[in-house]
C-alpha atoms as a PDB file:
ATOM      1  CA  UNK A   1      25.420 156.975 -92.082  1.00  0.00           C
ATOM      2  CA  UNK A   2      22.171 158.802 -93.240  1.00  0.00           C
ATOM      3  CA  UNK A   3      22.622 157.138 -96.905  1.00  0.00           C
ATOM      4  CA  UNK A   4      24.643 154.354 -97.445  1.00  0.00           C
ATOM      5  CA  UNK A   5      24.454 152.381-100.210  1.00  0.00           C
ATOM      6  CA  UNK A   6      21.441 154.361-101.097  1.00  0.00           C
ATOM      7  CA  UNK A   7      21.537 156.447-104.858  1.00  0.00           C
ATOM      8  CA  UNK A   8      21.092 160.498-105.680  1.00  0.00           C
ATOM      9  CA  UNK A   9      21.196 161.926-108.546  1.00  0.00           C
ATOM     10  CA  UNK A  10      22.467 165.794-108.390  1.00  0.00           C
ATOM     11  CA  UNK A  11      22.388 168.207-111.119  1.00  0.00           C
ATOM     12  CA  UNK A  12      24.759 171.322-111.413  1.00  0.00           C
ATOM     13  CA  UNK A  13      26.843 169.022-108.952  1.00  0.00           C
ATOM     14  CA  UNK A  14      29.896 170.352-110.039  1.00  0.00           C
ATOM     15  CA  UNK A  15      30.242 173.948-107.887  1.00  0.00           C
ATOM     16  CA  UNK A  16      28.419 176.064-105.574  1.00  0.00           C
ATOM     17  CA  UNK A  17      25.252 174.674-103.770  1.00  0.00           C
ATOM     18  CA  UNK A  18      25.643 171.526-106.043  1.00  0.00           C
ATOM     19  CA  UNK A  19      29.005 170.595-104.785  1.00  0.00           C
ATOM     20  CA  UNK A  20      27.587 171.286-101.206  1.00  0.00           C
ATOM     21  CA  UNK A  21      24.904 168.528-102.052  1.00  0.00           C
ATOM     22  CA  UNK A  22      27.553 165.824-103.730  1.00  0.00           C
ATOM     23  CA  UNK A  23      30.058 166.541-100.369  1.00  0.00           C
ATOM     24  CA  UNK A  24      27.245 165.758 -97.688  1.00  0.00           C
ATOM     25  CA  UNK A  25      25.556 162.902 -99.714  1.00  0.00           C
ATOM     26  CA  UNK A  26      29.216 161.292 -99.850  1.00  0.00           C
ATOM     27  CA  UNK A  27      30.278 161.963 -96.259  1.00  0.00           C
ATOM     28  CA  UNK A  28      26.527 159.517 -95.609  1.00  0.00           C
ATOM     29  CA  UNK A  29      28.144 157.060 -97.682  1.00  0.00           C
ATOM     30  CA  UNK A  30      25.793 157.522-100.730  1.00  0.00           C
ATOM     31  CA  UNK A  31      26.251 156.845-104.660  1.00  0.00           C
ATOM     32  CA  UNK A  32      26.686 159.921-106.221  1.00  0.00           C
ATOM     33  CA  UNK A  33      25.567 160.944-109.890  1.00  0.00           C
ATOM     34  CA  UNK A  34      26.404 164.926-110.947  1.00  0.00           C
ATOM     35  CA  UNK A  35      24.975 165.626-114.021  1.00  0.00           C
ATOM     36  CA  UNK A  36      27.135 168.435-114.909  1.00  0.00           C
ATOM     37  CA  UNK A  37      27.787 169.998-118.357  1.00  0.00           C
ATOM     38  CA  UNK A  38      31.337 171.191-116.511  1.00  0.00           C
ATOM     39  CA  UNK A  39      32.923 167.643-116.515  1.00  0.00           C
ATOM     40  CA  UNK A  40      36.027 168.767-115.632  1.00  0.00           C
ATOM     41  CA  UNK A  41      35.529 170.440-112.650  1.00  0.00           C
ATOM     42  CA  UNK A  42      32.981 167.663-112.075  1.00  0.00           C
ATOM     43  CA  UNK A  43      35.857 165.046-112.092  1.00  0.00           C
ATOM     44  CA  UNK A  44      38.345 166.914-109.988  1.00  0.00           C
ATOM     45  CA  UNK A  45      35.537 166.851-107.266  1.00  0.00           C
ATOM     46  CA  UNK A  46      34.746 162.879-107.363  1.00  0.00           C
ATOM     47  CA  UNK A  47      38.121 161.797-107.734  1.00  0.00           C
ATOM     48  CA  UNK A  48      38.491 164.647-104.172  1.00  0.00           C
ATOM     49  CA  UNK A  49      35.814 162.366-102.838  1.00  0.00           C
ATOM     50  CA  UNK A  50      36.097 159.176-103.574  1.00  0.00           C
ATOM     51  CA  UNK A  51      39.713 158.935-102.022  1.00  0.00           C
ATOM     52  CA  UNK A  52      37.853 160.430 -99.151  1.00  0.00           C
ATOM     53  CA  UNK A  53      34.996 157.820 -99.084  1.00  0.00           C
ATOM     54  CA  UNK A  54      33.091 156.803 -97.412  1.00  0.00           C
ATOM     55  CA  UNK A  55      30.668 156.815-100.099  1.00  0.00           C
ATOM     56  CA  UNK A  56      31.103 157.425-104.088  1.00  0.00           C
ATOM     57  CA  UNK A  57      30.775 159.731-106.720  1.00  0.00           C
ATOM     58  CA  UNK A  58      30.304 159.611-110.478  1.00  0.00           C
ATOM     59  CA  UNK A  59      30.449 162.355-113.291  1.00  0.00           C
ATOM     60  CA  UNK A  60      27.890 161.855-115.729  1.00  0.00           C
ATOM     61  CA  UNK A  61      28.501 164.843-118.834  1.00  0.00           C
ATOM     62  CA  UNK A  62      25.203 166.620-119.399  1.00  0.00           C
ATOM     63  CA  UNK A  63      23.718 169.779-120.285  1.00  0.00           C
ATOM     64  CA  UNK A  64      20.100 170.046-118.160  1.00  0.00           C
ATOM     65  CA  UNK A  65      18.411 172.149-121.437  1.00  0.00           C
ATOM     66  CA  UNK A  66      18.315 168.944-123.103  1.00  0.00           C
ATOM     67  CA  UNK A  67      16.062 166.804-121.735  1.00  0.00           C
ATOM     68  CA  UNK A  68      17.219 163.703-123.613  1.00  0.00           C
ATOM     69  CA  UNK A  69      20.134 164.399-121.827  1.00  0.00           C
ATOM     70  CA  UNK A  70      18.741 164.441-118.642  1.00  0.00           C
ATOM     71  CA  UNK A  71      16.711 161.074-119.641  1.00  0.00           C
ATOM     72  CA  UNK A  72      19.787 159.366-120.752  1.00  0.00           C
ATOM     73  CA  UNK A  73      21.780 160.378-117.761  1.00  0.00           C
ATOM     74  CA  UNK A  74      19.211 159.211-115.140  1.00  0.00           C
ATOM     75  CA  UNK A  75      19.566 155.648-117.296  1.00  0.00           C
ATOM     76  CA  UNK A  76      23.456 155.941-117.102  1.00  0.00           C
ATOM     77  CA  UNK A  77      23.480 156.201-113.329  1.00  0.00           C
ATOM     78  CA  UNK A  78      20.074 153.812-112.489  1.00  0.00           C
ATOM     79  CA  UNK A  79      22.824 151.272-114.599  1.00  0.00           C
ATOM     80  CA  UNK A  80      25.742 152.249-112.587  1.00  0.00           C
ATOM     81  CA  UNK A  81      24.079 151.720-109.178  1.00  0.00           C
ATOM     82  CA  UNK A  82      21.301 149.878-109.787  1.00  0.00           C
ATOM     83  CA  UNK A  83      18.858 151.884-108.448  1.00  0.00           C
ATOM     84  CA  UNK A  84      17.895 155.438-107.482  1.00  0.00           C
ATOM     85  CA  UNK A  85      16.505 156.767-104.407  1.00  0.00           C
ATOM     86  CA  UNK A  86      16.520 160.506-104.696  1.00  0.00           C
ATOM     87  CA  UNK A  87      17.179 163.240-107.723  1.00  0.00           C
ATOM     88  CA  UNK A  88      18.309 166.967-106.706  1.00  0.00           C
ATOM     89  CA  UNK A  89      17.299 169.376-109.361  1.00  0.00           C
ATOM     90  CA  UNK A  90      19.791 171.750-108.598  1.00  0.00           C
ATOM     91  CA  UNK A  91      20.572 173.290-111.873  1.00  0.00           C
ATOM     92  CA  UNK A  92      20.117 176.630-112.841  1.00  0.00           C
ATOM     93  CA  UNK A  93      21.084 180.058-113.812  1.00  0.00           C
ATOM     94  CA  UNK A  94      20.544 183.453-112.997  1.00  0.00           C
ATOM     95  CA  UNK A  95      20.851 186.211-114.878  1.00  0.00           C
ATOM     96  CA  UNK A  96      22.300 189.647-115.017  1.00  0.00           C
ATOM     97  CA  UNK A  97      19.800 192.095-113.061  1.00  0.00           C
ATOM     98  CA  UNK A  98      17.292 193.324-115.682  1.00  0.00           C
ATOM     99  CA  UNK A  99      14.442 195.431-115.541  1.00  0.00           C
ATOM    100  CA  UNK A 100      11.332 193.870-117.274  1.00  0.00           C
ATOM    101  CA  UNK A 101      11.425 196.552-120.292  1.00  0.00           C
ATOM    102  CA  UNK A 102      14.874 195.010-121.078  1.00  0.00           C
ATOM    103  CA  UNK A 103      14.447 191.423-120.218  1.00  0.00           C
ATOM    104  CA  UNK A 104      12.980 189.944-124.015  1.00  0.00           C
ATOM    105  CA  UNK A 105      10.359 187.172-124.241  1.00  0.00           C
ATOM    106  CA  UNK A 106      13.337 184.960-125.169  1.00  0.00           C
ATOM    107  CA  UNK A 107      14.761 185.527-122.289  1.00  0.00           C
ATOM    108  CA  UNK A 108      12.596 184.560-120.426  1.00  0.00           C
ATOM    109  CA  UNK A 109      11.898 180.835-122.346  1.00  0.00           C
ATOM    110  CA  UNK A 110      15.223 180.695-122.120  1.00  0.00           C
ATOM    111  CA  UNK A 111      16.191 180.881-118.723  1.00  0.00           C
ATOM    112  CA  UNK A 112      12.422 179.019-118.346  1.00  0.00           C
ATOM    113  CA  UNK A 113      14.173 175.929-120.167  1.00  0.00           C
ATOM    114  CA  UNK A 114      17.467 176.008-117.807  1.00  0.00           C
ATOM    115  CA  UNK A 115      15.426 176.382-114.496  1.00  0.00           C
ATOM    116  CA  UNK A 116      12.184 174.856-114.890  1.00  0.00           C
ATOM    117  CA  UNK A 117      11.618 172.826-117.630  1.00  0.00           C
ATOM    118  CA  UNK A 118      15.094 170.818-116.476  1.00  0.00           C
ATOM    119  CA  UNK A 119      13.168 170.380-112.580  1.00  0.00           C
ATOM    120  CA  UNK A 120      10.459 169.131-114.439  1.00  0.00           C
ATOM    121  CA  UNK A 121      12.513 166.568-116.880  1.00  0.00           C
ATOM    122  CA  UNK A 122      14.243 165.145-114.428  1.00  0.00           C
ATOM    123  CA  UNK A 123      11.263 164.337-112.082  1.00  0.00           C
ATOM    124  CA  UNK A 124       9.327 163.177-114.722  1.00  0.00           C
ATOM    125  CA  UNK A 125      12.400 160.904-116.116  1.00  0.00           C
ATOM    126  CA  UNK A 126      13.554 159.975-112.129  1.00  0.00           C
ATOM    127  CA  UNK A 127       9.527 159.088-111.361  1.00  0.00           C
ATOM    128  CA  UNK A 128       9.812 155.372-112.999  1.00  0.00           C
ATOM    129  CA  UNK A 129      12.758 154.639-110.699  1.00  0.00           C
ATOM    130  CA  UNK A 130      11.480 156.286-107.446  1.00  0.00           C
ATOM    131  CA  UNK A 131       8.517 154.155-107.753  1.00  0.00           C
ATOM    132  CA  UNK A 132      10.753 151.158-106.939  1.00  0.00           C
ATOM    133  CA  UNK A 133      12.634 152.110-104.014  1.00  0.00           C
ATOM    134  CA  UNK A 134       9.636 154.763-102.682  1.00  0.00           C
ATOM    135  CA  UNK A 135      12.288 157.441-103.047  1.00  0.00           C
ATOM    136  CA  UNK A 136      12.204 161.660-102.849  1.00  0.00           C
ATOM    137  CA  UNK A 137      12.344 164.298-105.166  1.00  0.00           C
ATOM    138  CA  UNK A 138      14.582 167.613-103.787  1.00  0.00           C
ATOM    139  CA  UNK A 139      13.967 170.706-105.707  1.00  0.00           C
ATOM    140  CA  UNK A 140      16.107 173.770-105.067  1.00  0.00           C
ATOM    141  CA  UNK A 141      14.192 176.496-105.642  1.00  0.00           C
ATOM    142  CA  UNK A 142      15.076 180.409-104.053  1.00  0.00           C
ATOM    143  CA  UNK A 143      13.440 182.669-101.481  1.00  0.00           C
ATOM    144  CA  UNK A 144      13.017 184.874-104.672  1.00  0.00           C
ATOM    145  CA  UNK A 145      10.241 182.290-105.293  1.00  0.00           C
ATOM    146  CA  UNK A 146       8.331 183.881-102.439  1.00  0.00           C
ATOM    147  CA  UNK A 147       9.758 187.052-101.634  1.00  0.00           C
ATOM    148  CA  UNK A 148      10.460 187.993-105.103  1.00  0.00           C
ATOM    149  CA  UNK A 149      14.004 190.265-106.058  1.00  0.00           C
ATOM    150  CA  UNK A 150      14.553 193.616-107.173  1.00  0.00           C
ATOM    151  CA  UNK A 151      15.469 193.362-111.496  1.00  0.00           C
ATOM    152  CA  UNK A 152      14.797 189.136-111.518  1.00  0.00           C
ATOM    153  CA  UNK A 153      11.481 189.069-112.629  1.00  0.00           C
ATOM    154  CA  UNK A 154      12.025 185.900-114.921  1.00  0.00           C
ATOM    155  CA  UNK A 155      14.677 184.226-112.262  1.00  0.00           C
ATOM    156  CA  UNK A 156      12.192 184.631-109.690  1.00  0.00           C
ATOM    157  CA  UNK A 157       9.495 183.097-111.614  1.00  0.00           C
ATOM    158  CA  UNK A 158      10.911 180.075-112.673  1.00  0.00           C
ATOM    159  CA  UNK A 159      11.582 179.813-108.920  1.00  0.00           C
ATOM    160  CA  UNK A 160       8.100 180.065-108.369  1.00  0.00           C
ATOM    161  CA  UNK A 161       7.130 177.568-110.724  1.00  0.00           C
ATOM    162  CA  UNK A 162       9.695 174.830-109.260  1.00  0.00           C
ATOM    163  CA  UNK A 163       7.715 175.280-105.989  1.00  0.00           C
ATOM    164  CA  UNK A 164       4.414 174.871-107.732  1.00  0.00           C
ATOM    165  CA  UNK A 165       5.571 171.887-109.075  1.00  0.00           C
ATOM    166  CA  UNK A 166       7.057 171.038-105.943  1.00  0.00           C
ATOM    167  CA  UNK A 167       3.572 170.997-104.034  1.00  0.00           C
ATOM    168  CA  UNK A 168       1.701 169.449-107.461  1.00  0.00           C
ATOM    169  CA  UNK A 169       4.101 166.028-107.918  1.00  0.00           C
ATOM    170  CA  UNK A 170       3.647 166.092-103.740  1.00  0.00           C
ATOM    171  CA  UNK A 171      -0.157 165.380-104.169  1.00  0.00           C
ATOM    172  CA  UNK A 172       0.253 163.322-107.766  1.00  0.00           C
ATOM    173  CA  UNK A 173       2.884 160.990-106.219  1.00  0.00           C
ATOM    174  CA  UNK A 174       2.021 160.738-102.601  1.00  0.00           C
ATOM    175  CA  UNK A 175      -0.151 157.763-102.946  1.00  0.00           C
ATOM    176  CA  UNK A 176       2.923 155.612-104.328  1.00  0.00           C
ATOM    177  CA  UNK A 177       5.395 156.776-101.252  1.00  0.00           C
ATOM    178  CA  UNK A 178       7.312 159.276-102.903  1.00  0.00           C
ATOM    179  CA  UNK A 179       7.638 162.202-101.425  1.00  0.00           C
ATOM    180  CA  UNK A 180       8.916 165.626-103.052  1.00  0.00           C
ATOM    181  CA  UNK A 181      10.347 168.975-101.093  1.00  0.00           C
ATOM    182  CA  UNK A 182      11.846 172.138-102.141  1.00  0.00           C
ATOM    183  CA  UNK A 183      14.890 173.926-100.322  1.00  0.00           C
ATOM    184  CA  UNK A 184      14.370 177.732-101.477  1.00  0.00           C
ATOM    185  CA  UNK A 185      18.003 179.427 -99.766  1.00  0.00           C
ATOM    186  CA  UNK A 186      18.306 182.794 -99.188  1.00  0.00           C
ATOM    187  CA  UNK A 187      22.178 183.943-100.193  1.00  0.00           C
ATOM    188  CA  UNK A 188      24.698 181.346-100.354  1.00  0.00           C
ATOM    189  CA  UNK A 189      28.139 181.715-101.062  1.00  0.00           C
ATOM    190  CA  UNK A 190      28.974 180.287-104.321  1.00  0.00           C
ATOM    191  CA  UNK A 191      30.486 180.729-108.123  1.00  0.00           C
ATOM    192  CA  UNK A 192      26.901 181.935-108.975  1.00  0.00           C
ATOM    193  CA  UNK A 193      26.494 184.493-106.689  1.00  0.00           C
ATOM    194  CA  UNK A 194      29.848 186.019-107.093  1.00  0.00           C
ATOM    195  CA  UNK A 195      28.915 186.208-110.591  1.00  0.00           C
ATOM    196  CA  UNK A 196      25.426 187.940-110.164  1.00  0.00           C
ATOM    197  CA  UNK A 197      27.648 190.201-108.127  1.00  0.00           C
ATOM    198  CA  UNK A 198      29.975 191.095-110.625  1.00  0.00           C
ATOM    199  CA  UNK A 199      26.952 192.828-112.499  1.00  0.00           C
ATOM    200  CA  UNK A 200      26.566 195.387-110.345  1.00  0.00           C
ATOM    201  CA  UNK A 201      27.993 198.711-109.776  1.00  0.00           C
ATOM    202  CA  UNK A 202      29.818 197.668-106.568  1.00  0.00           C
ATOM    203  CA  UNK A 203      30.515 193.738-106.531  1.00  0.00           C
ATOM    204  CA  UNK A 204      31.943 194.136-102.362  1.00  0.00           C
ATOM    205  CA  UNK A 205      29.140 196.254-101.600  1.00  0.00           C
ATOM    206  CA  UNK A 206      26.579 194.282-102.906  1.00  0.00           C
ATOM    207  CA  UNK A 207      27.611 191.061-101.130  1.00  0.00           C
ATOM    208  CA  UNK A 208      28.333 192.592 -98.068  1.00  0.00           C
ATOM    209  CA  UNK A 209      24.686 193.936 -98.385  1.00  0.00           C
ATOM    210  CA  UNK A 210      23.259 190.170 -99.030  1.00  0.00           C
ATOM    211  CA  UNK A 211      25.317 188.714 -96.034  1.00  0.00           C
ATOM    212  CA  UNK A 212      23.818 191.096 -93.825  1.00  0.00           C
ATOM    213  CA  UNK A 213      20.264 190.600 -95.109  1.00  0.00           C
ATOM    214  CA  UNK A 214      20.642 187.254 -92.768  1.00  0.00           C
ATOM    215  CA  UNK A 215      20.432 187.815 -89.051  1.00  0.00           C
ATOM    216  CA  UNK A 216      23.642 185.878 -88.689  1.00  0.00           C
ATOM    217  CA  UNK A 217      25.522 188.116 -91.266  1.00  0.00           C
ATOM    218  CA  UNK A 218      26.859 186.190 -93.378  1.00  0.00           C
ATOM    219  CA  UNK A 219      25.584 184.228 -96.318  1.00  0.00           C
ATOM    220  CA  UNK A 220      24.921 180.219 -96.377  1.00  0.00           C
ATOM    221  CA  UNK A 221      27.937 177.728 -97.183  1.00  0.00           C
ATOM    222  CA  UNK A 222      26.730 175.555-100.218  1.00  0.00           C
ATOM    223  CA  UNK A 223      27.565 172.540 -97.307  1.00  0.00           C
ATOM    224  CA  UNK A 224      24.735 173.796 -95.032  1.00  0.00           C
ATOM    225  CA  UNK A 225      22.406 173.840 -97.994  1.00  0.00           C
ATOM    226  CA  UNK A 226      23.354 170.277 -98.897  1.00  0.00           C
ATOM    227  CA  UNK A 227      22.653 169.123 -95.330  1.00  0.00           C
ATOM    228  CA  UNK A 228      19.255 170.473 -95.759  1.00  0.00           C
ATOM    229  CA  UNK A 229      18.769 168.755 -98.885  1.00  0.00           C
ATOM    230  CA  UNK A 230      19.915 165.202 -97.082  1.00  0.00           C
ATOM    231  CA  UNK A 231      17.465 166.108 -94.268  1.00  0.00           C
ATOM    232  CA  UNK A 232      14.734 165.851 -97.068  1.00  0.00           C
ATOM    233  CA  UNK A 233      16.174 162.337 -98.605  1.00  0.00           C
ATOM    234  CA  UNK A 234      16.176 160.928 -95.771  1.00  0.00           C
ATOM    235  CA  UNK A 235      14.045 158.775 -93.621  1.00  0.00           C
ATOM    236  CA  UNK A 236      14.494 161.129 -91.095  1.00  0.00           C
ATOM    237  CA  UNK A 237      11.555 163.229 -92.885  1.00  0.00           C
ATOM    238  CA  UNK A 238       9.800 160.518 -93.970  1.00  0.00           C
ATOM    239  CA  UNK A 239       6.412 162.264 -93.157  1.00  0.00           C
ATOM    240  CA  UNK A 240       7.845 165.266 -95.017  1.00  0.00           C
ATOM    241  CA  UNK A 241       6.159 166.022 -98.727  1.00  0.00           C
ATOM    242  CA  UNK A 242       5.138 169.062-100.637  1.00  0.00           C
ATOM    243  CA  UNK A 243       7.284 171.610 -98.731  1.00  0.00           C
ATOM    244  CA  UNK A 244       9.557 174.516 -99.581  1.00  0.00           C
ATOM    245  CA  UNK A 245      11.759 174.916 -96.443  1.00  0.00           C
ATOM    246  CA  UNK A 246      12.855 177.758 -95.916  1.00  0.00           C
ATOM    247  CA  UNK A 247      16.559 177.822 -95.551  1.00  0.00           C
ATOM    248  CA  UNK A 248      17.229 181.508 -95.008  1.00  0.00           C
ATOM    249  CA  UNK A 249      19.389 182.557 -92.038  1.00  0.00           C
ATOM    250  CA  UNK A 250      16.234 185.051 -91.018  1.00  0.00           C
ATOM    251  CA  UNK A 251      16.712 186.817 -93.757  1.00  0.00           C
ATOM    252  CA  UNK A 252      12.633 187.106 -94.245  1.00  0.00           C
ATOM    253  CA  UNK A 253      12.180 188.295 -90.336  1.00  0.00           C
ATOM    254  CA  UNK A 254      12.374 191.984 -88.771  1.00  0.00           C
ATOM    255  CA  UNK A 255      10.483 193.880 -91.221  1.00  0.00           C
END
């Protein structure tokens, strides 16, 4: 197993690309934290797991725009397991599709707080603790950080700034064996992109549009984002820091 015995902390664990990440670290026999403001569904899911095993999974309650909440949760699980070897700032939101004149400047701070400011709260918070085991920061960030998307200016650029942050903490923290990575997905089939669907004129449409964007034609499970993500944590890519891997299907080829 790729992570037994070993401690990750995921946020937004509770559904969607989250979930993926707390199902794969648990199948490697790791101690799971989600940091979830969605306890409930964030309970169902560990007590699912942890008859499974091999490894185990805890629901801490916490709401990522706070980031006293974010501190106090990273305390919560570094006193549950003892120690902490990897966080996955997963957590996030996107928004309705918007056109710039009618997305405000609280908007954007606002959806700046959920997606950014949260990556950069719980690195800063999880930094103290990865200095003791020489453990890895995973940020998931989006190929909108890159590519950019059609009516997301603000989603897109708080996706951009997690991968600048990425590549900055990958420099800052290199020297003390940490090492931090960005997964930016394309489309993945989750709760959150069903609802960014359902803003549209034509929910069906538009998803069967994104699945086809991929060469494969189909969008990404949240699993085979989570795999990714344990790729990164592990010492399998131990000479790995300061990248945003791209896991897109092809969905940025054939242009």
């Amino acid at each position: 197993m790729r992570f037994k015995n070993r401690s990750v902390i995921v946020t937004g664990g509770s559904k969607g690309i989250g979930a993926g990440c707390v199902r794969v670290f648990c199948s490697e026999g790791a101690l799971v934290a989600n940091l979830d403001i969605d306890t409930a569904a964030g309970d169902a899911l560990a007590t699912e797991l942890n008859e499974a095993g091999p490894g185990r999974v805890i629901t801490i309650g916490c709401d990522v725009r706070d980031h006293e909440q974010i501190r106090a949760a990273i305390e919560q699980t570094v006193g549950e397991f003892g120690r902490l070897d990897c966080i996955i700032n997963n957590a996030g939101a996107h928004p309705p599709a918007t056109t710039i004149d009618d997305t405000s400047v609280d908007d954007v701070q606002s959806l700046m707080q959920m997606n950014f400011v949260s990556t950069f709260a719980g690195c800063k918070y999880a930094v103290p603790h990865l200095r003791k085991t020489r453990g890895s920061i995973v940020n998931v960030s989006s190929m909108t950080a890159v590519l950019g998307q059609k009516r997301s200016s603000a989603y897109a650029s708080t996706k951009a700034a997690q991968l600048g942050l990425t590549k900055a903490l990958a420099v800052e923290l290199g020297h003390e064996g940490i090492r931090v990575n960005a997964v930016l997905p394309s489309n993945v089939d989750t709760p959150l992109m069903r609802e960014w669907a359902d803003t549209l004129d034509d929910p069906a449409t538009a998803l069967k549009r994104v699945s086809e964007l991929q060469v494969f034609g189909r969008m990404a499970s949240p699993e085979e984002i989570g795999r990714v993500c344990l790729f990164l944590a592990s010492d399998d890519a131990s000479f790995v820091t300061g990248q945003g891997i791209e896991a897109e299907g092809g969905a940025s080829l054939d242009y």
